[in-house]
Protein backbone atom coordinates (compact mmCIF):
# COMPACT_ATOMS: atom_id res chain seq x y z
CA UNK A 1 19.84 34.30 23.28
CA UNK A 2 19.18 31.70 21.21
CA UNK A 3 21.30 30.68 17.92
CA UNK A 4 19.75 31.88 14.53
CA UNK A 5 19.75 28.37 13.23
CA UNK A 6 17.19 27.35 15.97
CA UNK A 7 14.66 29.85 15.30
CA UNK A 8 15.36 29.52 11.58
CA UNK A 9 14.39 25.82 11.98
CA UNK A 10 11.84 25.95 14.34
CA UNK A 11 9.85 28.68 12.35
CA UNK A 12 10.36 26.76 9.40
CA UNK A 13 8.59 23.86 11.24
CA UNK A 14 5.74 25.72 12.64
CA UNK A 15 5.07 26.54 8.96
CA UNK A 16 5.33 23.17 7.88
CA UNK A 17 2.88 22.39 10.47
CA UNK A 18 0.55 24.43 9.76
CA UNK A 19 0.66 23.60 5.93
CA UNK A 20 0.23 20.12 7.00
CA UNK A 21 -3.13 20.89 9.10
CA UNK A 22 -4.32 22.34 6.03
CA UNK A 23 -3.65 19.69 3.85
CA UNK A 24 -5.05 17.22 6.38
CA UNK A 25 -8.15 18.63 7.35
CA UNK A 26 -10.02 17.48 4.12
CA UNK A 27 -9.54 14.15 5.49
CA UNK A 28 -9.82 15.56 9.15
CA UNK A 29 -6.32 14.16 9.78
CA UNK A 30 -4.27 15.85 12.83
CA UNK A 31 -0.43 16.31 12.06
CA UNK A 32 0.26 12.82 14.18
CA UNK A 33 -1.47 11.29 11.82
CA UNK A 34 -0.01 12.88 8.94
CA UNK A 35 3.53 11.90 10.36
CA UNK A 36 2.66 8.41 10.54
CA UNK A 37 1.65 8.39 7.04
CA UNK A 38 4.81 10.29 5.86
CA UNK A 39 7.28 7.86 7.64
CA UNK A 40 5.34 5.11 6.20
CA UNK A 41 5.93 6.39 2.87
CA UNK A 42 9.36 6.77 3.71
CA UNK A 43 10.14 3.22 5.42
CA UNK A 44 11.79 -0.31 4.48
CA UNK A 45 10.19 -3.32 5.45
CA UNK A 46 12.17 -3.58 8.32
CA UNK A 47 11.01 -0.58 9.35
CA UNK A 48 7.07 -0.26 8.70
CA UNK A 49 5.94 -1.90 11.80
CA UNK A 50 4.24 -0.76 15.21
CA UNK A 51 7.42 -0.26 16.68
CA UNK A 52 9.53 1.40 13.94
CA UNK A 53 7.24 4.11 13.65
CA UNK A 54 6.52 5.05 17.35
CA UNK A 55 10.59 4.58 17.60
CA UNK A 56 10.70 7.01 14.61
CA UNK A 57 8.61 9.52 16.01
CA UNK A 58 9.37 9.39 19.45
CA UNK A 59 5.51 8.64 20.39
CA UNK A 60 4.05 6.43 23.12
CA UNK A 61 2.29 2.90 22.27
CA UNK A 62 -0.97 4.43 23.73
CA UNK A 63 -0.75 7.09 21.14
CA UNK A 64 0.29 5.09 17.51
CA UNK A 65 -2.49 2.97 18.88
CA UNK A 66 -4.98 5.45 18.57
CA UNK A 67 -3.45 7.15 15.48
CA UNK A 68 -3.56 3.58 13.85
CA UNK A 69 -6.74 3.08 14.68
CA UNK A 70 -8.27 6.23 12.94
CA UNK A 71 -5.78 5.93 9.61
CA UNK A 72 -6.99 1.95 9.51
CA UNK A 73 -10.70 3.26 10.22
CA UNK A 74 -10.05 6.20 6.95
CA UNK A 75 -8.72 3.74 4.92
CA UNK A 76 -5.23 5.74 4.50
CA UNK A 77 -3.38 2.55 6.23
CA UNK A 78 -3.90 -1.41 6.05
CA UNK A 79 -2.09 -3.94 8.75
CA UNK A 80 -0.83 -7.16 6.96
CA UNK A 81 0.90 -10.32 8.90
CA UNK A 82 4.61 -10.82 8.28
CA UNK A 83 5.05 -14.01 5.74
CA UNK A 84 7.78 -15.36 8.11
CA UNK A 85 6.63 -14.10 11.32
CA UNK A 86 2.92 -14.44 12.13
CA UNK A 87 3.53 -12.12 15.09
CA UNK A 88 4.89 -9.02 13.43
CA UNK A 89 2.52 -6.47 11.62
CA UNK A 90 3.43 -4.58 8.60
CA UNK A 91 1.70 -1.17 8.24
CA UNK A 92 1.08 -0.51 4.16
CA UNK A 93 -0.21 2.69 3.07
CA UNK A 94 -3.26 2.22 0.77
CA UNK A 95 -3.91 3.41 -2.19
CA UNK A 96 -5.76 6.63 -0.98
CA UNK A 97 -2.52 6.95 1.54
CA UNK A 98 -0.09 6.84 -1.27
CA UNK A 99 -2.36 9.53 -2.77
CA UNK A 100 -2.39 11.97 0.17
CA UNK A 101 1.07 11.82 0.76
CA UNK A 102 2.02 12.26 -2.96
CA UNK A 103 -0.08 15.66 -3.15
CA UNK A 104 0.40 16.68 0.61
CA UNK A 105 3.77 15.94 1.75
CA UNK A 106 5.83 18.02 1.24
CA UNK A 107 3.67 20.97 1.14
CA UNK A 108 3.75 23.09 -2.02
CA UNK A 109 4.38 26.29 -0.76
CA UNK A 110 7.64 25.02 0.98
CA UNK A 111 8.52 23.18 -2.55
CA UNK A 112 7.77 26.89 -4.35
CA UNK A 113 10.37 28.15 -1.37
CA UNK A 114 13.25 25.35 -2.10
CA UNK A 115 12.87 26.05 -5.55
CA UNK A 116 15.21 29.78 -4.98
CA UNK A 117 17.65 28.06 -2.13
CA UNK A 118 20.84 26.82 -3.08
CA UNK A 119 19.94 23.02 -2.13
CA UNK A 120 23.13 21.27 -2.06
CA UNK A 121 24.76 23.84 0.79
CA UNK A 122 21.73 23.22 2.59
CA UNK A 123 21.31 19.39 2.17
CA UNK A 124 24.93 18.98 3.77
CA UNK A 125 24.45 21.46 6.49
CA UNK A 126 21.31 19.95 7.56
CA UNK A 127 22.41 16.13 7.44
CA UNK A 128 25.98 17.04 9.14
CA UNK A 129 23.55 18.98 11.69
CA UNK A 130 21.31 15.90 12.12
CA UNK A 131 23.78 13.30 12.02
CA UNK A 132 25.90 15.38 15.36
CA UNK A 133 22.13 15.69 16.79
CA UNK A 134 21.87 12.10 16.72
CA UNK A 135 25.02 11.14 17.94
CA UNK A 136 24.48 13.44 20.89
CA UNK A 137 21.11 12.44 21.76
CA UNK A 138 22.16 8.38 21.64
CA UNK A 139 18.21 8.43 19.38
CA UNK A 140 18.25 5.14 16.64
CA UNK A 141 19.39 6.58 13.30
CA UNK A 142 17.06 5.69 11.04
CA UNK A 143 19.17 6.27 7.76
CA UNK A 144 18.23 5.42 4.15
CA UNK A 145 20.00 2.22 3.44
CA UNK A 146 21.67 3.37 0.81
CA UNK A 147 24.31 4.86 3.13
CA UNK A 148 24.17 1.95 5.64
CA UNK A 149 26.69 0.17 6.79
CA UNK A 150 24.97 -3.16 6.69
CA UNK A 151 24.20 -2.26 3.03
CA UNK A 152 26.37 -4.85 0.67
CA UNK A 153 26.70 -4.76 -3.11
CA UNK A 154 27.23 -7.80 -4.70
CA UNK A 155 27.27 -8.91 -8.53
CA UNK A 156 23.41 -9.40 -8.37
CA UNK A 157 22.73 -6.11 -6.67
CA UNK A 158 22.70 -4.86 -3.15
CA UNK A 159 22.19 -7.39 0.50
CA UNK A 160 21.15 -6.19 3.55
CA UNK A 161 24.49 -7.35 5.95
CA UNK A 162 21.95 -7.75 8.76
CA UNK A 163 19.75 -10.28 7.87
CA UNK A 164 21.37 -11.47 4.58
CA UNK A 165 17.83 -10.63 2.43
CA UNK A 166 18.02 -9.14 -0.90
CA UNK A 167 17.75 -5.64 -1.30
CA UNK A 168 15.65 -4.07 -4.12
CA UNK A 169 16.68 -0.64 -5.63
CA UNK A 170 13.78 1.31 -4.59
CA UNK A 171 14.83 -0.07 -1.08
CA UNK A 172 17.92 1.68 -0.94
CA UNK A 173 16.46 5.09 -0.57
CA UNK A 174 14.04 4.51 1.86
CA UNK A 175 14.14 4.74 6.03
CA UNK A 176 15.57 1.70 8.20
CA UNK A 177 15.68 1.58 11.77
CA UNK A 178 18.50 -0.70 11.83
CA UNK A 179 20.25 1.97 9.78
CA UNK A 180 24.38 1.60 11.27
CA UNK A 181 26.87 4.83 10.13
């Protein structure tokens, strides 16, 4: 027998996906895609690179490749050069990108659901359930900075521990793969 809070999740999931196949298919986008776009929306600058996102979603190179390659070739995603390193690619969501995920992610009906759930119970049960998940599957953390451990205020704002760059506000609440408890 499974626990009740597996098949609670997982149906919730299948729902989500299939929200997300309907919100994609204007733009004939297949839920991979879709997830690529969502983390990017999601993602620091340390973060929005090849490697962060098939880290992220737990997806071979061969794969992102070909998902790049169609979000690039829709417009959804552009590749830009690192200013410091010439070898590392940032992935930037266009404008039309910013758009989908704005209208499509998360899906309305599950927003119309939330809306009657107590949100707070449920936003610490979930992240103490991830954050044991996590631990127990040795996966990267990918945390919003915010909570990081590298994450240091100072009388000018906040500083990323790590690599001693400036942090700006918006930053703090998005995804980093460098993300330490």
């Amino acid at each position: 027998m499974k626990p009740l809070t597996f098949e609670l999740i997982e149906r919730i999931a299948n729902l989500l996906r299939q929200e997300a196949r309907l919100a994609g298919a204007e733009l004939g986008l297949q839920p991979i895609q879709q997830e690529v776009l969502h983390y990017l929306s999601r993602c620091n600058r340390y973060s929005d690179n090849p490697l962060g996102v098939a880290e992220y979603l737990g997806i071979t190179k061969g794969t992102l490749s070909q998902t790049l390659k169609v979000l690039e070739n829709k417009g959804l995603i552009e590749k830009h050069k690192d200013e410091q390193d010439k070898r590392l690619i940032h992935l930037v969501l266009s404008d039309e990108g910013k758009r989908f995920t704005r209208q499509a992610i998360p899906p309305k009906l599950f927003s119309q659901a939330l809306s009657k759930v107590n949100t707070n119970q449920l936003d610490t049960a979930l992240t103490e359930l991830l954050r044991h998940y996590q631990l127990k599957s040795d996966r990267l953390g990918f945390g919003v900075c915010r909570h990081c451990q590298h994450n240091q205020p100072g009388p000018h704002g906040f500083t990323c521990g790590l690599t001693g760059e400036p942090l700006k506000k918006r930053e703090l609440e998005l995804l980093c793969r460098e993300f330490a408890e």
